[in-house]
Protein backbone atom coordinates (compact mmCIF):
# COMPACT_ATOMS: atom_id res chain seq x y z
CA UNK A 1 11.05 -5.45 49.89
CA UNK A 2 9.07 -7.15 47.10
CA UNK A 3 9.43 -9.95 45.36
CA UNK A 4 10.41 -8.04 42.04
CA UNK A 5 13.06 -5.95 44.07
CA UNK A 6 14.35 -9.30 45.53
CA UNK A 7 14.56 -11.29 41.71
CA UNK A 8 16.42 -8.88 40.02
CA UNK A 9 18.66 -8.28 43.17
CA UNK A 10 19.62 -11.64 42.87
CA UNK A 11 19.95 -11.89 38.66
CA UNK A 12 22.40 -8.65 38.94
CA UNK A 13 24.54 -10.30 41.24
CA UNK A 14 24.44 -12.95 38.70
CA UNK A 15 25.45 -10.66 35.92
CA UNK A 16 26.86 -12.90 33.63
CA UNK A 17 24.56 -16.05 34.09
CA UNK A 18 21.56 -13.41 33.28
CA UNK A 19 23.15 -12.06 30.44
CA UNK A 20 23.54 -15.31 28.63
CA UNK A 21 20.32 -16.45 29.44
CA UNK A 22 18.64 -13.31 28.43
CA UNK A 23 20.71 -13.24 25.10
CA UNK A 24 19.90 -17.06 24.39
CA UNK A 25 15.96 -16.06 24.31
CA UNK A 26 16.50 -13.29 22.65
CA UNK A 27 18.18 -14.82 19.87
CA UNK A 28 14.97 -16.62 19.34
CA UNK A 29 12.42 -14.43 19.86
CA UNK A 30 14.35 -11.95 17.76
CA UNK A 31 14.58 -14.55 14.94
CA UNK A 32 10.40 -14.85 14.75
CA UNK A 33 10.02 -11.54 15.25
CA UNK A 34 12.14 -10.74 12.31
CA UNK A 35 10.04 -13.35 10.46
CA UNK A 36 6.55 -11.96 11.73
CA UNK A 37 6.97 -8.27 10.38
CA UNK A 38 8.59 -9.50 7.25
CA UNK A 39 6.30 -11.79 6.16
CA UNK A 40 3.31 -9.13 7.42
CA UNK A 41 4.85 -6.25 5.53
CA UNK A 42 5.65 -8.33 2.29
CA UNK A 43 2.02 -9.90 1.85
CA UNK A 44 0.26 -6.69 3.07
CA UNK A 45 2.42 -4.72 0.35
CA UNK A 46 2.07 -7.42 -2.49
CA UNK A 47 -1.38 -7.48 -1.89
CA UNK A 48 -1.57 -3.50 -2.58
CA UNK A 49 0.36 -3.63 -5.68
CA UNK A 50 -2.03 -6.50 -6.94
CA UNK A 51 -4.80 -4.80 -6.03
CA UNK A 52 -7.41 -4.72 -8.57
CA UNK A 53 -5.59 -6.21 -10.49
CA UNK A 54 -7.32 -9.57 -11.98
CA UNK A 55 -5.13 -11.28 -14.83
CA UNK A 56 -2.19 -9.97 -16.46
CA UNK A 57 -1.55 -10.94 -19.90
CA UNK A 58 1.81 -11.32 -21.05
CA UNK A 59 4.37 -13.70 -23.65
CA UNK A 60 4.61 -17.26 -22.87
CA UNK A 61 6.64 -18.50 -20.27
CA UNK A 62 6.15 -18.63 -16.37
CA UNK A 63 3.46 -17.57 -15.58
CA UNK A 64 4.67 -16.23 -11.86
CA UNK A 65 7.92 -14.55 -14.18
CA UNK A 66 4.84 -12.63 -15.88
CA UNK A 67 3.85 -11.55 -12.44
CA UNK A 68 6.33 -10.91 -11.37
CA UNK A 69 7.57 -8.39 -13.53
CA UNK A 70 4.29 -7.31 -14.63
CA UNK A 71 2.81 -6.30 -10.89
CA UNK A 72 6.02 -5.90 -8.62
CA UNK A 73 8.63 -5.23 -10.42
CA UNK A 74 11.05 -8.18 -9.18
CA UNK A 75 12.09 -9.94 -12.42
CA UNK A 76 12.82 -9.84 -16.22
CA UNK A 77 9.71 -9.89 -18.72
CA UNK A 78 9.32 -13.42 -20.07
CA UNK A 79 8.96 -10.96 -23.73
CA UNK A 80 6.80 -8.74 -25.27
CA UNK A 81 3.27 -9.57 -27.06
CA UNK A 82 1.84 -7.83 -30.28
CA UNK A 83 -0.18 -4.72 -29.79
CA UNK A 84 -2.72 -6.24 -31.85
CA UNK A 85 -3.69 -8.98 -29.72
CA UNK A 86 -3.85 -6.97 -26.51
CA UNK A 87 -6.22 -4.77 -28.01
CA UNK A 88 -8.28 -7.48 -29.41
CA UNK A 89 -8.25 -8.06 -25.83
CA UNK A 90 -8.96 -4.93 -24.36
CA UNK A 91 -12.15 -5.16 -26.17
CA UNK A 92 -13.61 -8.50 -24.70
CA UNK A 93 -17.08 -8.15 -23.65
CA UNK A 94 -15.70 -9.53 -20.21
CA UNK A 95 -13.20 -6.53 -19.44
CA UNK A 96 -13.93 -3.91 -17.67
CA UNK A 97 -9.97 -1.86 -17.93
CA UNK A 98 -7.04 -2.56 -19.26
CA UNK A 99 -3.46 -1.07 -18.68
CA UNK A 100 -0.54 -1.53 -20.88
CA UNK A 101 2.78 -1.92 -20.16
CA UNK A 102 5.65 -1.32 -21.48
CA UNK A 103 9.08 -2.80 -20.07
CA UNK A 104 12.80 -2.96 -21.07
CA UNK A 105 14.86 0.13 -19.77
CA UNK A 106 16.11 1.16 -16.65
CA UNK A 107 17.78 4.47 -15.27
CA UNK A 108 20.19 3.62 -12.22
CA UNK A 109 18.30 0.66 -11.34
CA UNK A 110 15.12 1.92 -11.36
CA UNK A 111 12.62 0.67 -13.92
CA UNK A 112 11.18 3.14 -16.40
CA UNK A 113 7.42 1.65 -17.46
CA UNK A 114 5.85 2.78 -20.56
CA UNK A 115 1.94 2.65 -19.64
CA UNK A 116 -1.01 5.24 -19.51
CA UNK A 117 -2.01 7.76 -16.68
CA UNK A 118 -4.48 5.01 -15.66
CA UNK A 119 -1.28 3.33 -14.11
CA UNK A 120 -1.29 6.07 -11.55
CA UNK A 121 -4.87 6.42 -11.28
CA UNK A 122 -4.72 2.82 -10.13
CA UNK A 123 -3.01 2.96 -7.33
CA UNK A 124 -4.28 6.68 -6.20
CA UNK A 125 -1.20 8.42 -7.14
CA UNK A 126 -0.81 12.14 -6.87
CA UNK A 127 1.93 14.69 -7.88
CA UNK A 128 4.04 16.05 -5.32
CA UNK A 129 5.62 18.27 -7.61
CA UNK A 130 4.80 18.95 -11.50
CA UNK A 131 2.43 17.16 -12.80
CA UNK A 132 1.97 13.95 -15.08
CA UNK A 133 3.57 13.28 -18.29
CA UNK A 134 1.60 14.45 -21.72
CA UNK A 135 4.37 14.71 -24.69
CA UNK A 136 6.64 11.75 -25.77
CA UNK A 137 10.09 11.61 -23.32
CA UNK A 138 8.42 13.35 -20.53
CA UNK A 139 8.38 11.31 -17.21
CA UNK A 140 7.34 10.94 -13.90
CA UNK A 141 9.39 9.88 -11.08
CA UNK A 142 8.46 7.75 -7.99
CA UNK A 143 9.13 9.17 -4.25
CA UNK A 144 12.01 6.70 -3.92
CA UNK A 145 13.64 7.34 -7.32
CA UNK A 146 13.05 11.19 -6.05
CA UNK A 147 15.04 10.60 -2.70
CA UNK A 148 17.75 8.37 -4.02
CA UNK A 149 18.62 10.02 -7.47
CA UNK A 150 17.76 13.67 -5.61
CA UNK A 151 16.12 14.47 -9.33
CA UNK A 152 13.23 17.43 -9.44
CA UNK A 153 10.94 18.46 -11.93
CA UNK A 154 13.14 19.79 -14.72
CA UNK A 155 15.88 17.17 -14.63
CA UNK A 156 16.96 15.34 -18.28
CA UNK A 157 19.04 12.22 -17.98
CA UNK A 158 18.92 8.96 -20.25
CA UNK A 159 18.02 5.61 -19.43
CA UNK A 160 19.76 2.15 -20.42
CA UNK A 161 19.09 -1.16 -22.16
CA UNK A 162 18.22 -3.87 -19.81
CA UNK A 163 16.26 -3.92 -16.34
CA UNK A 164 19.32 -3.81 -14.48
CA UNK A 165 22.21 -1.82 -14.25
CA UNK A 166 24.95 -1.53 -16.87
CA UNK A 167 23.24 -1.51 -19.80
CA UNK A 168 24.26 0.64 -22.57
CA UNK A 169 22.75 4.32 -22.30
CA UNK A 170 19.99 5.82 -24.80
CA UNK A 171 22.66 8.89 -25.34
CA UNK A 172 20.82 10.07 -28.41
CA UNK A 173 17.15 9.52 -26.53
CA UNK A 174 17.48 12.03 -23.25
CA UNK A 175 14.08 12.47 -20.83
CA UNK A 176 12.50 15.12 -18.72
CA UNK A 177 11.45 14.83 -15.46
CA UNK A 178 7.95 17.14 -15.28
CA UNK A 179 6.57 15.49 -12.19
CA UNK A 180 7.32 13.70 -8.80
CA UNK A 181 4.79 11.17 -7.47
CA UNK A 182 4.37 11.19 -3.36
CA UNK A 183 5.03 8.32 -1.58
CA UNK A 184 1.79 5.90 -2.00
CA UNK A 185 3.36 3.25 -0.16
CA UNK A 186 2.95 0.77 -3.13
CA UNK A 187 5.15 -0.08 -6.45
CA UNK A 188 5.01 3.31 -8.29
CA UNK A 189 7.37 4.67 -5.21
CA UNK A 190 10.19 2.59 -7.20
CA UNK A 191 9.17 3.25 -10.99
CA UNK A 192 9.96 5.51 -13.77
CA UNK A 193 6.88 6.58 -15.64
CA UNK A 194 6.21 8.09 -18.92
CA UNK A 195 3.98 6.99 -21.86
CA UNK A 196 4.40 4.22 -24.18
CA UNK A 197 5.30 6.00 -27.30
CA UNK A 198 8.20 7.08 -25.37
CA UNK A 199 9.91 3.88 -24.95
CA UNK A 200 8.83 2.85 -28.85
CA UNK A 201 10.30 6.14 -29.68
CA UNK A 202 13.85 4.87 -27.96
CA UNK A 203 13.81 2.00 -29.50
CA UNK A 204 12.68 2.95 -32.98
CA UNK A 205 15.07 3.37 -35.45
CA UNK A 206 13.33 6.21 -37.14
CA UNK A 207 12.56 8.18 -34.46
CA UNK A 208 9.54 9.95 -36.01
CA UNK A 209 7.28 6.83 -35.91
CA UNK A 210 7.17 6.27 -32.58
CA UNK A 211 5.33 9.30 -31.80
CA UNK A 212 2.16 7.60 -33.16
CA UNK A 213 1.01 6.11 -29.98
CA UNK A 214 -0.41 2.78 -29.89
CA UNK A 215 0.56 2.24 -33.30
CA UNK A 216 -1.15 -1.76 -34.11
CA UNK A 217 2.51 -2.64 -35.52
CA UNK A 218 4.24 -2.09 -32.50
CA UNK A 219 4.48 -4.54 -28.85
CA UNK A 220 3.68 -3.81 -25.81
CA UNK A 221 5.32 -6.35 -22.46
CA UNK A 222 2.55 -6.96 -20.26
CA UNK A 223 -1.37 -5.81 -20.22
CA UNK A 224 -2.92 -5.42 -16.90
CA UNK A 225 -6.79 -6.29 -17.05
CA UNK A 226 -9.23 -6.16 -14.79
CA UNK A 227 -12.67 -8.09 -14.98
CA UNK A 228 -16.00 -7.04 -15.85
CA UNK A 229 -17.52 -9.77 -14.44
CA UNK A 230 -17.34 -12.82 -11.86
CA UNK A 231 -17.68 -15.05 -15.14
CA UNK A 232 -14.66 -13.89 -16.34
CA UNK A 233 -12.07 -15.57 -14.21
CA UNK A 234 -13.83 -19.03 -15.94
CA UNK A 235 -13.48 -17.74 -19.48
CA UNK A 236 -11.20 -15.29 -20.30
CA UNK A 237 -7.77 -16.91 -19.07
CA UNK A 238 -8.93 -19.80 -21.15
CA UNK A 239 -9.29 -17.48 -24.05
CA UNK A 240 -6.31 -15.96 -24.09
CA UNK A 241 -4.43 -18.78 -23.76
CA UNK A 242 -5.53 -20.70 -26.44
CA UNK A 243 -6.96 -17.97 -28.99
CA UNK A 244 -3.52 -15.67 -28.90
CA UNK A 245 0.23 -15.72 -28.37
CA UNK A 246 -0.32 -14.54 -25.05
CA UNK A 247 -0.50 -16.18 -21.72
CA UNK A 248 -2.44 -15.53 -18.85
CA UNK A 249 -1.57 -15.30 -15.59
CA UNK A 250 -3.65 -14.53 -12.47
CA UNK A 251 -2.02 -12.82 -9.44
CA UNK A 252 -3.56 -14.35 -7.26
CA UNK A 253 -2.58 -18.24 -7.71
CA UNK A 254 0.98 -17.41 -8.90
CA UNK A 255 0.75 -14.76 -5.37
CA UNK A 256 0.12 -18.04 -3.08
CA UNK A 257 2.04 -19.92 -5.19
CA UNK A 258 5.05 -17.67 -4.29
CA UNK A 259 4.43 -17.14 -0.75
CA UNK A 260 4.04 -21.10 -0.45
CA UNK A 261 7.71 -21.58 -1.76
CA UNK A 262 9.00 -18.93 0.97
CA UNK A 263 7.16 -20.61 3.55
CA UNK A 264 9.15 -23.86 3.23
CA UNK A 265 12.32 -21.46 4.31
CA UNK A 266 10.29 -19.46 6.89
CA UNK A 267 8.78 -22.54 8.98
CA UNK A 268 12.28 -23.52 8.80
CA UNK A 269 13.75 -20.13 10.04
CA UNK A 270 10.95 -20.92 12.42
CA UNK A 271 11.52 -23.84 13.65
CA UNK A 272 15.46 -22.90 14.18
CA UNK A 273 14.10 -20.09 16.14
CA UNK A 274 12.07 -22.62 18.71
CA UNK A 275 14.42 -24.68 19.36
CA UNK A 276 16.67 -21.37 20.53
CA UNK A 277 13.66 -20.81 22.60
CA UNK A 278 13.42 -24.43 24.71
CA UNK A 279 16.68 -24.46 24.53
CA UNK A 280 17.00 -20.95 26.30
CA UNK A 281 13.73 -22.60 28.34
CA UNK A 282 16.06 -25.29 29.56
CA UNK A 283 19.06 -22.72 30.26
CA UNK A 284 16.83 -21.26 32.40
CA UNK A 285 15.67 -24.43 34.38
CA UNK A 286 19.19 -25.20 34.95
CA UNK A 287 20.15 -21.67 36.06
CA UNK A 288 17.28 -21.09 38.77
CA UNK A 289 17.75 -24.97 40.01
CA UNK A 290 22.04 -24.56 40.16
CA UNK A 291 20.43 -21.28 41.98
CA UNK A 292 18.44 -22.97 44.12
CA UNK A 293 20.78 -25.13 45.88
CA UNK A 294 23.37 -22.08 46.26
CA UNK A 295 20.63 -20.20 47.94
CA UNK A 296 18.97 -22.98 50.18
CA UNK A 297 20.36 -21.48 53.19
CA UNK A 298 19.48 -17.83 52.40
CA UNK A 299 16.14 -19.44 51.84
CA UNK A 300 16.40 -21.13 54.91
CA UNK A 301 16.89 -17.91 56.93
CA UNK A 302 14.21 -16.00 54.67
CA UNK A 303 11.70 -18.29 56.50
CA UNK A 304 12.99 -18.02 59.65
CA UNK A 305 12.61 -14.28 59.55
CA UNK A 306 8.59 -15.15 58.48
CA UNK A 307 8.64 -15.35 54.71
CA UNK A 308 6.45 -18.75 53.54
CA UNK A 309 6.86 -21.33 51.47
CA UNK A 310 4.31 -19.50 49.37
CA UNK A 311 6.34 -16.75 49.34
CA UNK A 312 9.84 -18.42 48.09
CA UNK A 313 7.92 -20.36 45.43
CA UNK A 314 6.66 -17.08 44.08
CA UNK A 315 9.88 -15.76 44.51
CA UNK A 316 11.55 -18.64 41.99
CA UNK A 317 9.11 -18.57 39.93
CA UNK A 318 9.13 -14.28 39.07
CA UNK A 319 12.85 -14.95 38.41
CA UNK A 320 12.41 -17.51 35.95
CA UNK A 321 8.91 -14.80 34.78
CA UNK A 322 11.72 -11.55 34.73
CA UNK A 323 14.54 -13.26 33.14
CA UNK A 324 11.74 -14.64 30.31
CA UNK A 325 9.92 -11.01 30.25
CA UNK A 326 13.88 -9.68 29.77
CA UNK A 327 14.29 -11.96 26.97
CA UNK A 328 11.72 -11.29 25.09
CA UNK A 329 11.55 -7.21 25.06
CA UNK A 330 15.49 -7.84 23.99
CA UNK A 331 14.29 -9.73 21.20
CA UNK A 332 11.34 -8.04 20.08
CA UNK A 333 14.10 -4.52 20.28
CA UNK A 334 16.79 -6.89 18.59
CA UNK A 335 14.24 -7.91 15.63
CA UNK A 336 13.04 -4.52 15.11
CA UNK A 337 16.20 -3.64 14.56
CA UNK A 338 17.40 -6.48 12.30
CA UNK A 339 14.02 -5.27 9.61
CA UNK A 340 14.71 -2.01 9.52
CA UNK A 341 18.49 -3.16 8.41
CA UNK A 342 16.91 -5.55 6.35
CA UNK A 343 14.39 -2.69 4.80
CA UNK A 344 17.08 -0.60 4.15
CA UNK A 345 19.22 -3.19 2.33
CA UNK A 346 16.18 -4.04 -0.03
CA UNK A 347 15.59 -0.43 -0.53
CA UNK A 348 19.24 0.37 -1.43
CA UNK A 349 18.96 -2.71 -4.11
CA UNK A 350 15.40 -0.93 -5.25
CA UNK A 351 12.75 -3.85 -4.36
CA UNK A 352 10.64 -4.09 -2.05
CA UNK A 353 11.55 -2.51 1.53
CA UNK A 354 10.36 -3.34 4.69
CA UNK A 355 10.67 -1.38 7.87
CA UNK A 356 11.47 -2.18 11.98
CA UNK A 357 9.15 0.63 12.86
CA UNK A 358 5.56 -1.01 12.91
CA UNK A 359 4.11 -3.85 15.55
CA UNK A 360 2.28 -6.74 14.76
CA UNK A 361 -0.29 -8.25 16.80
CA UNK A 362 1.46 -11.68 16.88
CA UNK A 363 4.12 -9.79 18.88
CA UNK A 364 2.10 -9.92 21.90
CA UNK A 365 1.44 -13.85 21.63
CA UNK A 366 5.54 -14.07 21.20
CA UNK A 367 5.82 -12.04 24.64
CA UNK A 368 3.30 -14.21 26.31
CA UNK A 369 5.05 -18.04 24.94
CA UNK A 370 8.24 -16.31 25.97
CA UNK A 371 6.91 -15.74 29.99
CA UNK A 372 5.20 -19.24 29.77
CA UNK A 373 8.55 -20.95 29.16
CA UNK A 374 10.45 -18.64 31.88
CA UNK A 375 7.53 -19.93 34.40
CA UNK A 376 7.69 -23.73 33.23
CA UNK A 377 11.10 -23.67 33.58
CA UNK A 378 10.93 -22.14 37.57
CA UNK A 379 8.17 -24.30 38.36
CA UNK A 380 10.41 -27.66 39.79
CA UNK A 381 13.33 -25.18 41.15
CA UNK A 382 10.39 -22.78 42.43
CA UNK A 383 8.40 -26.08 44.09
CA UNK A 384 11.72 -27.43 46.00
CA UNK A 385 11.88 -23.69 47.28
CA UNK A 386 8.15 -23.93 48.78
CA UNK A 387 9.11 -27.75 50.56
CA UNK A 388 12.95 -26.06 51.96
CA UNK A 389 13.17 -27.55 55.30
CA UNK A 390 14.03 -24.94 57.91
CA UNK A 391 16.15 -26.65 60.66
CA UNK A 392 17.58 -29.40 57.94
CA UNK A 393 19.04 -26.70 55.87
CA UNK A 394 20.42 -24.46 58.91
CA UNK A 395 21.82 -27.46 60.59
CA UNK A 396 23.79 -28.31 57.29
CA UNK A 397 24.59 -24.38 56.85
């Protein structure tokens, strides 16, 4: 019989000691773990949507609002700036592309975005179904819109005032769906697209002006620029800032800037979640040495029968190694599961979703802290096992 066999012989007889042990790791581990592929997902899919994306230009206010709202999607438009000025812009020497956007209805909770088909191009979208719009109150619907609202390529509906829900409908103002976008795994997944006239034409109260697109007396919410050269990033906020209405914000610093705020509550999560571990470390301590001194005479008798000390200290210390190794494929399971119900919460509330089916390499390192507490805590319980004293311990029986 090995010394595996013999461990978890002994930790089933145990049941319930095990079971609280195990759970008590597992608790923590499932805690960082739950951190770890949020935080992974979050910046790796922030950094997609902000991809190529150098400086967004947008009304005063907060500059991370403009961001925000302007890149992911996640808040309310600080306002809208003249067309006028963002195509002054668009023609800077240092610009290489801009892409306008235009915010300020919603259909179910999705987001419908005035912009241009460069807005797709951008982030390599491709029709599933249909194709892109061309004609004033066409659109073009995200996967995830697809899925949730169960639209195709021929439904009409009409969106409402406001970003969020329960605004008051466009009755008089109806769309067509003409295309489907596939998933692209970045923020067009959760949009409603169609051109910018459209959503002047909405809001216009003579309807027949708003078909002149890009019309210099009209506003757009947000332009999306990207640079033309490394120079740029010196000059052109500057510029904007002081020579227009506008603001400019760069995704980048308000991006860190963000993720610096959340990491004041993850290290604490964090930290929380360490503690659980030691303190599951010292559950286990106290469990294998309580276990030690019930099982001194069984020890006793194992070396009689030819077993040594080296033996019974291994034999300690791969309980304290399974009940650790237990603990933390529990947890890792445990806060797989907890992201995925996280992911689909955040999808059902249309922002952005995470998911319990990926790995992350700092998984592994969480497996192997995990064993090295289990051993730690066997090695004084495991060390009085290798020093048992045959004929002390029988004599006392």
């Amino acid at each position: 019989m090995n010394l595996a066999t013999l461990s978890f012989g002994y930790l089933r007889a145990r049941a319930l000691n095990t079971v609280l042990n195990v759970l008590l790791l597992a608790f923590g581990v499932a805690t960082i773990t739950l951190l770890l592929l949020t935080m992974h997902q979050l910046q790796d899919r922030m950094g997609r949507d902000a991809r190529g994306i150098d400086l967004v230009a947008g009304a005063k206010g907060s500059p991370l609002q403009v961001i925000l709202s302007a890149i992911y999607h996640l808040d309310i438009p600080t306002g809208n700036i003249p067309l006028t000025q963002a195509n002054e812009i668009a023609k800077h020497r240092m610009v290489k592309k801009t892409i306008p956007l235009a915010l300020g209805d919603s259909y179910q909770g999705f987001r419908i975005v005035g912009t241009i088909h460069d807005y797709v191009a951008h982030y390599d979208g491709k029709p599933a179904a249909g194709r892109l719009w061309e004609k004033p109150m066409e659109v073009v619907i995200g996967a995830d819109v697809a899925q949730r609202l169960k639209h195709a390529v021929g439904a009409t509906f009409t969106g409402a005032h406001g970003i969020a829900e329960g605004g008051t409908d466009h009755d008089d103002a109806p769309y067509r769906v003409v295309g489907v976008l596939a998933p692209s795994g970045t923020v067009l997944d959760r949009l409603v697209l169609t051109g910018v006239d459209s959503v002047w034409m909405v809001h216009d109260e003579h309807k027949g002006e708003g078909a002149k697109a890009m019309n210099d007396d009209k506003e757009i919410t947000a332009l999306l620029i990207q640079y033309a050269t490394p120079m740029a990033v010196a000059v052109l906020p500057r510029y904007i800032n002081t020579k227009s209405e506008m603001q400019a914000a760069s995704p980048a610093i308000e991006t860190a800037r963000l993720f610096s705020v959340i990491g004041v509550g993850v290290d604490v999560l964090r930290g929380f979640a360490l503690v659980l571990i030691l303190s599951a470390g010292l559950s286990l301590f106290i469990a294998l040495y309580n276990a030690l001194a019930e099982r001194r005479y069984d020890l006793a008798l194992m070396r009689t029968l030819g077993a040594s000390p080296g033996k019974l200290m291994a034999l300690m210390l791969c309980e304290g190694a399974l009940l650790a190794g237990l603990g933390a494929l529990f947890g890792i399971a445990l806060g797989h599961a907890l992201t995925e119900l996280l992911g689909r919460a955040l999808k059902t509330a249309q922002q952005i979703s995470v998911t319990g089916f990926t790995w992350v390499p700092g998984e592994l390192w969480l497996i192997a802290v995990a064993l090295v507490v289990g051993i730690i805590a066997s090695l004084l319980p495991a060390w009085r096992a290798y020093r048992t004293d045959i004929a002390h311990t029988l004599a006392r029986g």
